[in-house]
Protein backbone atom coordinates (compact mmCIF):
# COMPACT_ATOMS: atom_id res chain seq x y z
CA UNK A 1 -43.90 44.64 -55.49
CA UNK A 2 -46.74 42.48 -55.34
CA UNK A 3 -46.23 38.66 -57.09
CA UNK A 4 -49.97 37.77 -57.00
CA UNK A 5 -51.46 35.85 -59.40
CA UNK A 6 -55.12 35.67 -60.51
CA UNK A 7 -55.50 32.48 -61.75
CA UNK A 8 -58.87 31.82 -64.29
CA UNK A 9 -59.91 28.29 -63.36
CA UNK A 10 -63.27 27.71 -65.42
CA UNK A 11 -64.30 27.41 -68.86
CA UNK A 12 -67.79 27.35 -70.93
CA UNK A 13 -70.17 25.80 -70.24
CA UNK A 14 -68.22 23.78 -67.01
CA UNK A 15 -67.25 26.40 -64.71
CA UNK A 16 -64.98 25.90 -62.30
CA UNK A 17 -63.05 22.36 -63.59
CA UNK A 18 -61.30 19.70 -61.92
CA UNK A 19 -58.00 19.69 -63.28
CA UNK A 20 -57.57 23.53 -62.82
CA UNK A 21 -59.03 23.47 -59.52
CA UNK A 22 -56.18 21.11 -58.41
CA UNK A 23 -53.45 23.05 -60.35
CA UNK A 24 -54.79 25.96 -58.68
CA UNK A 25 -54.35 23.74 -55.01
CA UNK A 26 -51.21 23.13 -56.36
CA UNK A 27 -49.73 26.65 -57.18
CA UNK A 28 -50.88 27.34 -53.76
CA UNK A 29 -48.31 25.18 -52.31
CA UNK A 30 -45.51 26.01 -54.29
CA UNK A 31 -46.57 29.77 -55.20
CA UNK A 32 -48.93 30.48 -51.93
CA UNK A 33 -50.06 34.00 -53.29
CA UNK A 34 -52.54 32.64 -56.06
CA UNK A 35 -56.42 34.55 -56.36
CA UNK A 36 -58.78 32.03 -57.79
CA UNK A 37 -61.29 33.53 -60.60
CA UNK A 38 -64.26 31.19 -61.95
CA UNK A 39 -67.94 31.31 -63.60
CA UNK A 40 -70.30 30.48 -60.74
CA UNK A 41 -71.24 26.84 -62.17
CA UNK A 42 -68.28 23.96 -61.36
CA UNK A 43 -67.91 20.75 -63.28
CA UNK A 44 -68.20 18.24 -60.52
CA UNK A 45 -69.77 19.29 -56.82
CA UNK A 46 -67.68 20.47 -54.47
CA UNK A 47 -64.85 22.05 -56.08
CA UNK A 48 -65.52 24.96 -54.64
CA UNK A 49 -65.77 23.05 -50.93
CA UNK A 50 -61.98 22.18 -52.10
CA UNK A 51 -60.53 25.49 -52.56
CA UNK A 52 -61.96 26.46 -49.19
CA UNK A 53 -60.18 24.06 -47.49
CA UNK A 54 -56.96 24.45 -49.39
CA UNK A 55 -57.65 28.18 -48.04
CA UNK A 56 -57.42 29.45 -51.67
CA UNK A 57 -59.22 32.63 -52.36
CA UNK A 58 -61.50 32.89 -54.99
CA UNK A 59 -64.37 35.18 -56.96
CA UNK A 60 -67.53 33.63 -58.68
CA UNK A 61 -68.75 35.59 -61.33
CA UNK A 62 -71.46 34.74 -63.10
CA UNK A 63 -71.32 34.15 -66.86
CA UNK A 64 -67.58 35.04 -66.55
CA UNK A 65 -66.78 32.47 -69.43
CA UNK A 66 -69.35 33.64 -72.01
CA UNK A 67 -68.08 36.41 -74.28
CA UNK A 68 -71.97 37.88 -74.27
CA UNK A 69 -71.61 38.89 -70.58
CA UNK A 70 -68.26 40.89 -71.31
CA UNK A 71 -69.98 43.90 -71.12
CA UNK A 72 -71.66 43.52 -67.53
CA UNK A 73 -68.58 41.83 -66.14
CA UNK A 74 -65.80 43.84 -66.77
CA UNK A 75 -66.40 46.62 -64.39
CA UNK A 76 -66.53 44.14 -61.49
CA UNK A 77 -63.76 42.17 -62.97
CA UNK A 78 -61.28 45.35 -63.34
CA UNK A 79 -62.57 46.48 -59.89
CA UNK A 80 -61.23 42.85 -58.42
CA UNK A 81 -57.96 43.45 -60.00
CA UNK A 82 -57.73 46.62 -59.04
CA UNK A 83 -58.71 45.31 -55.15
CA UNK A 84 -56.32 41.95 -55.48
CA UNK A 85 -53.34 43.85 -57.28
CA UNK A 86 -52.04 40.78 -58.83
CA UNK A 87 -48.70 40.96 -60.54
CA UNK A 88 -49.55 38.19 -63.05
CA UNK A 89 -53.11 37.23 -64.83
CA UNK A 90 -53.20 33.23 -65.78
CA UNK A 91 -56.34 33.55 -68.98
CA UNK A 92 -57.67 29.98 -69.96
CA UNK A 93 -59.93 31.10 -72.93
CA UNK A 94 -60.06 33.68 -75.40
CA UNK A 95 -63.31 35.47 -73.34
CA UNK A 96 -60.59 35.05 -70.51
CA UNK A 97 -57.98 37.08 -72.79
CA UNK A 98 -60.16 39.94 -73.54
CA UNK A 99 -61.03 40.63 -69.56
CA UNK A 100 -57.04 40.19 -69.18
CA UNK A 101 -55.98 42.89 -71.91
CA UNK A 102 -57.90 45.85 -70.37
CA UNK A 103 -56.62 44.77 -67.20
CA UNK A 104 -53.30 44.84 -68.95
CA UNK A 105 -53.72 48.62 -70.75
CA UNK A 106 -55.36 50.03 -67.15
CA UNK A 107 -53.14 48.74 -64.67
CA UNK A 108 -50.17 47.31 -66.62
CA UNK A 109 -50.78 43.40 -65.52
CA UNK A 110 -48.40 40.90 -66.83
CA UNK A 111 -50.66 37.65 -68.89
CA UNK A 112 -49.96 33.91 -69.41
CA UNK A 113 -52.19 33.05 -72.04
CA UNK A 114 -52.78 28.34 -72.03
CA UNK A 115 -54.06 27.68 -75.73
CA UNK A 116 -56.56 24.91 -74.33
CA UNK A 117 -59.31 24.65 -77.19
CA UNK A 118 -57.86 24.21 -80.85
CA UNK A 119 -58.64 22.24 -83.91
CA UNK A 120 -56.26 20.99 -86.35
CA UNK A 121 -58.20 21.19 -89.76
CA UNK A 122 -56.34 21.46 -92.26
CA UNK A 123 -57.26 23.45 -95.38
CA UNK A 124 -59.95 24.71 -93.22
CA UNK A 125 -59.93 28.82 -93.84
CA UNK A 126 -61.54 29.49 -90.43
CA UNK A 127 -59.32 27.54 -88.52
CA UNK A 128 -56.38 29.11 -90.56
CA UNK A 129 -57.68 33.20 -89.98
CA UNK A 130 -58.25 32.17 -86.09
CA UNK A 131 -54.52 31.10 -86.04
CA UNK A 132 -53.14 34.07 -87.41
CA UNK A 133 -55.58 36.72 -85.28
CA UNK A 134 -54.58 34.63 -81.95
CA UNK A 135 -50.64 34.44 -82.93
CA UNK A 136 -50.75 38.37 -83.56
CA UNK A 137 -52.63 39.55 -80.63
CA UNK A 138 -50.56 37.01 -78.55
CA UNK A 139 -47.65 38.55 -79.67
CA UNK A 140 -48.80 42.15 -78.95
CA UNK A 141 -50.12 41.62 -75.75
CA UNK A 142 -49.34 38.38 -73.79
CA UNK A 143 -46.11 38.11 -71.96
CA UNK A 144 -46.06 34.08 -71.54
CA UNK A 145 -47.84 31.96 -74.11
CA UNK A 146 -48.38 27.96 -73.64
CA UNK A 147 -50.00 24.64 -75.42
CA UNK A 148 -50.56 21.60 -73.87
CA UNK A 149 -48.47 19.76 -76.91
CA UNK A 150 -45.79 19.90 -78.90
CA UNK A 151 -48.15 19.45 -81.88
CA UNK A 152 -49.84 22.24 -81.07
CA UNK A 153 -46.65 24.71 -80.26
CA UNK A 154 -45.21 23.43 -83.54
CA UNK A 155 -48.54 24.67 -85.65
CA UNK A 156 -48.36 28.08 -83.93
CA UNK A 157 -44.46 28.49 -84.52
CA UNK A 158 -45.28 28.05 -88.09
CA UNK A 159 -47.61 31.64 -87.71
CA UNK A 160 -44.35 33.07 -86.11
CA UNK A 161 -46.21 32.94 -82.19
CA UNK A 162 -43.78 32.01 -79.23
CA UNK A 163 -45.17 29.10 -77.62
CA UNK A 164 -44.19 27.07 -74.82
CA UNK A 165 -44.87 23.40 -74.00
CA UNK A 166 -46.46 22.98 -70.16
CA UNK A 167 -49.48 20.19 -70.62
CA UNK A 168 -51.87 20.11 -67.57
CA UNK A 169 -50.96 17.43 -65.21
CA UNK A 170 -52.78 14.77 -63.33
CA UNK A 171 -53.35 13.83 -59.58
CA UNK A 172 -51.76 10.55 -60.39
CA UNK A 173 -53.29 7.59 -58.09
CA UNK A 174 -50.95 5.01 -56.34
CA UNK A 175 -49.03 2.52 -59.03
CA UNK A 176 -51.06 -0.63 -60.03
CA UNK A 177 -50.19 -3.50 -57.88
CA UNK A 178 -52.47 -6.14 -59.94
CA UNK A 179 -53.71 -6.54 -63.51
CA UNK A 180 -56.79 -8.78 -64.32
CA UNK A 181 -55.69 -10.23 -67.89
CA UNK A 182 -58.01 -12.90 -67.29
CA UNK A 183 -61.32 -10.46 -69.29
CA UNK A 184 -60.32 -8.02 -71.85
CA UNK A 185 -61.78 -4.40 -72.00
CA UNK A 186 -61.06 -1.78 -74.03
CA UNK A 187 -62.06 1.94 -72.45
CA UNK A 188 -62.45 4.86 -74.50
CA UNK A 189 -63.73 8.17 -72.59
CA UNK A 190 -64.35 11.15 -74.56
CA UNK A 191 -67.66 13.46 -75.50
CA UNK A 192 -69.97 12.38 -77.95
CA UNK A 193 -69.03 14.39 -80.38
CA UNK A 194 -67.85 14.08 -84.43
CA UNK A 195 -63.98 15.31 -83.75
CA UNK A 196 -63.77 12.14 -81.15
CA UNK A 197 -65.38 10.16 -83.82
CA UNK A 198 -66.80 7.14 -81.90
CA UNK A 199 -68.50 5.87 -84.73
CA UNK A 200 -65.05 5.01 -86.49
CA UNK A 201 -64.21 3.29 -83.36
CA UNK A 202 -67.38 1.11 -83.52
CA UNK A 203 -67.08 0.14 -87.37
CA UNK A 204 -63.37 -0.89 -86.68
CA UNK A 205 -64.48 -3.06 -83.25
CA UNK A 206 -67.75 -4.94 -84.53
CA UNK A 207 -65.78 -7.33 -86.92
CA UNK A 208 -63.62 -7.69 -83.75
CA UNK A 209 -66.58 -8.33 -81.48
CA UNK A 210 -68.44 -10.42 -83.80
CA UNK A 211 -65.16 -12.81 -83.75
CA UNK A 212 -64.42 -12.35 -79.78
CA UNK A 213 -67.42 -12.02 -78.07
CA UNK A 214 -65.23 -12.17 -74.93
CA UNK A 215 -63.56 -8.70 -75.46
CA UNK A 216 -65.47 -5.86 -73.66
CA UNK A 217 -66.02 -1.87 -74.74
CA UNK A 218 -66.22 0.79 -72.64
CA UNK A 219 -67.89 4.45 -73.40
CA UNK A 220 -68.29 6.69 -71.19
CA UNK A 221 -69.28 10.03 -71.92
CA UNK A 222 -72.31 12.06 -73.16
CA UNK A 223 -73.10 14.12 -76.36
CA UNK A 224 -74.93 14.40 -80.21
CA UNK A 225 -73.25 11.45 -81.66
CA UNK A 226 -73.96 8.75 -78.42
CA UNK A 227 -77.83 8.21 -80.26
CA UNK A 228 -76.18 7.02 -83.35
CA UNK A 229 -73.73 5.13 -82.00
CA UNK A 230 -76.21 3.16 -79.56
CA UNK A 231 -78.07 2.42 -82.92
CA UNK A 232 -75.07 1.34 -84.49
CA UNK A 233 -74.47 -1.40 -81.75
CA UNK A 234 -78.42 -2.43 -81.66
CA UNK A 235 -78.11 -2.78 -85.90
CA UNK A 236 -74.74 -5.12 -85.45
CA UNK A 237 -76.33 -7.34 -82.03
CA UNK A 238 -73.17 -6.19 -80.02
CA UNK A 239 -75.27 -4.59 -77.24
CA UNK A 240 -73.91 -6.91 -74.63
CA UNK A 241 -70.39 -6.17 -75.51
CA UNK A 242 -70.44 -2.60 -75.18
CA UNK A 243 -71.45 -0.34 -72.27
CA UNK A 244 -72.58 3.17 -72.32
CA UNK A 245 -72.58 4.40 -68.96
CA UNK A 246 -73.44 7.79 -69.95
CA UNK A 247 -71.89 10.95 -68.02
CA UNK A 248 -69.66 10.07 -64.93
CA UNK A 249 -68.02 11.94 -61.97
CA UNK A 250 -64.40 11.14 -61.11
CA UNK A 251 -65.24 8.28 -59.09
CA UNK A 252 -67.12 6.12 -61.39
CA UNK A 253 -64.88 7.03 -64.11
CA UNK A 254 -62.00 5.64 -61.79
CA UNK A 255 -63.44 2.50 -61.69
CA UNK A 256 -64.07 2.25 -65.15
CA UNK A 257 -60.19 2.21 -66.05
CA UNK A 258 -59.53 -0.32 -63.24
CA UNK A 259 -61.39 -2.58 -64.96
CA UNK A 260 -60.00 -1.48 -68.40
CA UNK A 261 -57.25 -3.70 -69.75
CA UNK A 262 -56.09 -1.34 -72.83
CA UNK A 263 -57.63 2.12 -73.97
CA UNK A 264 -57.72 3.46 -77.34
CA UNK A 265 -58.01 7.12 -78.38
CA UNK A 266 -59.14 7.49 -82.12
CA UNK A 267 -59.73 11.22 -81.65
CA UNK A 268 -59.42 14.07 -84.87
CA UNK A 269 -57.85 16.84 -82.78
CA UNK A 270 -56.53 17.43 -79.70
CA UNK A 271 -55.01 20.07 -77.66
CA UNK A 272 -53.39 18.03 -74.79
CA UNK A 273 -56.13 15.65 -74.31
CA UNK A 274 -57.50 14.13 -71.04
CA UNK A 275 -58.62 10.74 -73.24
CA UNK A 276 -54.57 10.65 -73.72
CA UNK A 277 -53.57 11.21 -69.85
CA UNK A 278 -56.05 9.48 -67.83
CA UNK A 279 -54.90 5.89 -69.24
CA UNK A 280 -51.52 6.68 -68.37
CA UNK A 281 -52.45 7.40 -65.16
CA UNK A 282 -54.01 4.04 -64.42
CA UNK A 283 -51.14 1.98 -65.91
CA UNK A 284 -52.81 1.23 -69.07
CA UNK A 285 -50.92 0.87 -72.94
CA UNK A 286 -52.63 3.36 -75.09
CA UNK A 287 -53.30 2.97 -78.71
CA UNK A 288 -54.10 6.64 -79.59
CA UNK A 289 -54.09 8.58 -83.27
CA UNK A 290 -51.29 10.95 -83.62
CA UNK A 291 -53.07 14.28 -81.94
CA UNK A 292 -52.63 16.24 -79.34
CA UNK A 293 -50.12 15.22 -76.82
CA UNK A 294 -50.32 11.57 -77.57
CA UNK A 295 -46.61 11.76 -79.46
CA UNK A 296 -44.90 13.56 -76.28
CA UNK A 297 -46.13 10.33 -73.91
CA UNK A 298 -46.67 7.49 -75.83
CA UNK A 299 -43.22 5.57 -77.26
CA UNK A 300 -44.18 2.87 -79.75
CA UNK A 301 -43.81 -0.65 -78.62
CA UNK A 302 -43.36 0.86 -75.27
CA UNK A 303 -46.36 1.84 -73.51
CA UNK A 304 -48.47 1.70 -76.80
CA UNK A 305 -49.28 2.74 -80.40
CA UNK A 306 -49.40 5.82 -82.59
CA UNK A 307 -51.78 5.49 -85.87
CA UNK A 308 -52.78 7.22 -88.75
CA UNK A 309 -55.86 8.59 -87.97
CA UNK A 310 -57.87 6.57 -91.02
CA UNK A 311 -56.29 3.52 -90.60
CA UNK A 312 -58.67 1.17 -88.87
CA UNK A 313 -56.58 -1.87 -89.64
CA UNK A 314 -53.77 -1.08 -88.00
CA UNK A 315 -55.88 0.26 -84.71
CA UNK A 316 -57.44 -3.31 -84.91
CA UNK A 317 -54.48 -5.11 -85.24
CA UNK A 318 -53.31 -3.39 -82.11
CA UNK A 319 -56.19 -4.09 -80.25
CA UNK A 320 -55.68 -7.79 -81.26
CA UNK A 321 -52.13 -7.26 -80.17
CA UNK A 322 -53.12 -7.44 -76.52
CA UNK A 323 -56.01 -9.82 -76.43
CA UNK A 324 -53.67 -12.69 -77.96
CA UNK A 325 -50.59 -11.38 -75.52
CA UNK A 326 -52.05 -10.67 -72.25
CA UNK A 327 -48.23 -10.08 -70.54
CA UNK A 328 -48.11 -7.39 -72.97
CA UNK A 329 -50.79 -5.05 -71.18
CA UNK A 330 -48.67 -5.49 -67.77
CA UNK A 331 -45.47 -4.23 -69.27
CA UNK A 332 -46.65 -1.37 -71.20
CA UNK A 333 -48.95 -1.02 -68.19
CA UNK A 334 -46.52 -0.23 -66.13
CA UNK A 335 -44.28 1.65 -68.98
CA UNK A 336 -47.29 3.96 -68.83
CA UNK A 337 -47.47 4.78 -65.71
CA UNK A 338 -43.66 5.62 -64.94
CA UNK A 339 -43.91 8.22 -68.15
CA UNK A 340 -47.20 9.55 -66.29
CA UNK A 341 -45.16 9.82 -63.04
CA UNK A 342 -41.78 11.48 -64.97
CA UNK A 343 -43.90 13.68 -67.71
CA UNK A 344 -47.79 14.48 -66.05
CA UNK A 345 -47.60 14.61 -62.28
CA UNK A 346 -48.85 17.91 -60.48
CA UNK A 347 -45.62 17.54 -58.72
CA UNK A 348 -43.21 18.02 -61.88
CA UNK A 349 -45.51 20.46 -63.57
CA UNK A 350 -46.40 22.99 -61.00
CA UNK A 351 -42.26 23.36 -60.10
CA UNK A 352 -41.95 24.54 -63.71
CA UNK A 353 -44.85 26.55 -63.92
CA UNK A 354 -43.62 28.39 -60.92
CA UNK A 355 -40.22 28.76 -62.34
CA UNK A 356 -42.15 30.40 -64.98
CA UNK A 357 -44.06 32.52 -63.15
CA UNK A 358 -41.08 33.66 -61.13
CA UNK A 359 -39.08 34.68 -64.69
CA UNK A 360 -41.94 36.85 -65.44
């Protein structure tokens, strides 16, 4: 019996991504018999150039992540399955589910369905019909179910929908040796968007600035709120404390977070959240609101701070924590990074995905 497993590895608008191209490198080491499946753009170059030299097989299909081209890409899509004979189909996105379920009712394929994309709204009726049409086809038709927090398993147990918790994990780089506490920057990267809500950020830092002109800001990232935040900082003459670098690749954005000294995450909703992990990763304390899986990796007083989303004073006072105790960011620096090493490596997660895989 074949134990194949077709592995989606793209989303949206990105294509093939980073973190699921080296998940996918990484259930080829532990797994070996893993069938790559992506839209034809990828995220950053050569991520396709990776899975060829991690010998990984993989199909572009164009427009695979858009739920318009369902209709021209199911034939080929059924007639890869068909040629692969995978045991087990790994879907990423709903447009992914709905190629897996005929896949399922033709050839009787096994799906793990990752709930990636979700927004916590409350009293929002939307948001509350697409939770109880995902929890009841999920329980009809998908044979493994995940989230990437324990926030988010705990909103779908309450629609009765069998979730597991198995967050992505990171390619964690080698432990900090040396911490500059001599500047102070505070890195926040995240889209542009209104559910990251960078302008709350800014109105809690000016009075900061205004008072510190030695602290540094960090924003990388793209989107439709970057405009009015740029204004925001011209209108309040902090331009020279904040930088806007715009859209990075993984390189730049590495070198951003080496010069960080704390980040902050004041995020509305959150699925696991790569604004959450990536500090971690870099030995930084985190100050995050209470989404996603920020409560699952950050331990108060530990390796950083949990808020209430609308309270700005106590993010401040946080942020102040640090600038006025400089020995504080090496010790939850380094907190950080052993609950990165114990809770996020590719190393820990990719055993128990395969253990899952091999139950199914």
């Amino acid at each position: 019996m074949s134990k194949k497993l077709l592995f989606f590895a793209s989303s949206k608008g990105i294509g093939l991504t980073y973190h699921l191209t080296v998940f996918s490198k990484y259930i080829k080491l532990k797994y070996n018999d893993v069938v790559v499946l992506s839209g034809n753009k990828e995220q950053y170059k050569g991520l396709f150039d990776e899975l060829d030299e991690s010998e990984i097989k993989y199909y572009r299909v164009n427009g695979l992540d858009e739920i318009k081209n369902f209709l021209r890409n199911i034939k080929g899509f059924l007639n890869i399955v068909k040629s692969e004979n995978p045991y087990v189909l790994h879907a990423q996105t709903n447009t992914h589910l709905f190629y897996c379920l005929f896949a399922k009712m033709i050839y009787g394929k096994k799906i793990i369905y990752t709930i990636h994309s979700y927004r916590n709204s409350k009293g929002n009726i939307r948001e509350f019909l697409m939770s109880i049409a995902l929890s009841v086809f999920c329980n009809l038709f998908v044979d493994y179910t995940n989230t990437l927090s324990s926030i988010v398993r705990k909103h779908f147990n309450n629609y009765f929908l069998k979730t597991d918790f198995l967050t992505l994990g990171y390619e964690l780089p080698p432990p900090r040796l040396s911490f500059n506490t001599e500047f102070f920057t505070v890195i926040y990267a995240a889209k542009f968007n209104k559910s990251k809500r960078h302008l709350k950020l800014l109105e809690a830092l000016i009075p900061i600035l205004k008072k510190h002109n030695d602290i540094k800001v960090i924003l990388p990232g793209d989107g439709e709120t970057l405009k009015e935040c740029k204004e925001l900082v011209k209108e309040n003459c902090v331009n020279d404390n904040i930088l806007f670098p715009g859209w990075v690749d993984r390189n730049e954005l590495e070198t951003y977070y080496l010069k960080a000294s704390i980040a902050v995450v004041t995020s509305k909703s959150e699925n696991g959240g790569h604004a959450i992990v990536e500090p971690l990763a870099y030995s930084l304390p985190l100050i995050s609101t209470k989404v996603g899986i920020a409560p699952d990796v950050i331990v108060n007083n530990e390796n950083g701070y949990l808020y209430d989303i609308d309270d700005m004073d106590n993010l401040r006072k946080h942020i102040l924590y640090f600038y006025n105790d400089r020995e504080k960011i090496i010790k939850f620096g380094k907190k950080s990074y052993d609950i990165a090493l114990e809770k996020l490596s590719w190393e820990k997660i990719s055993e128990i995905y395969v253990k899952v895989l091999n139950e199914i």
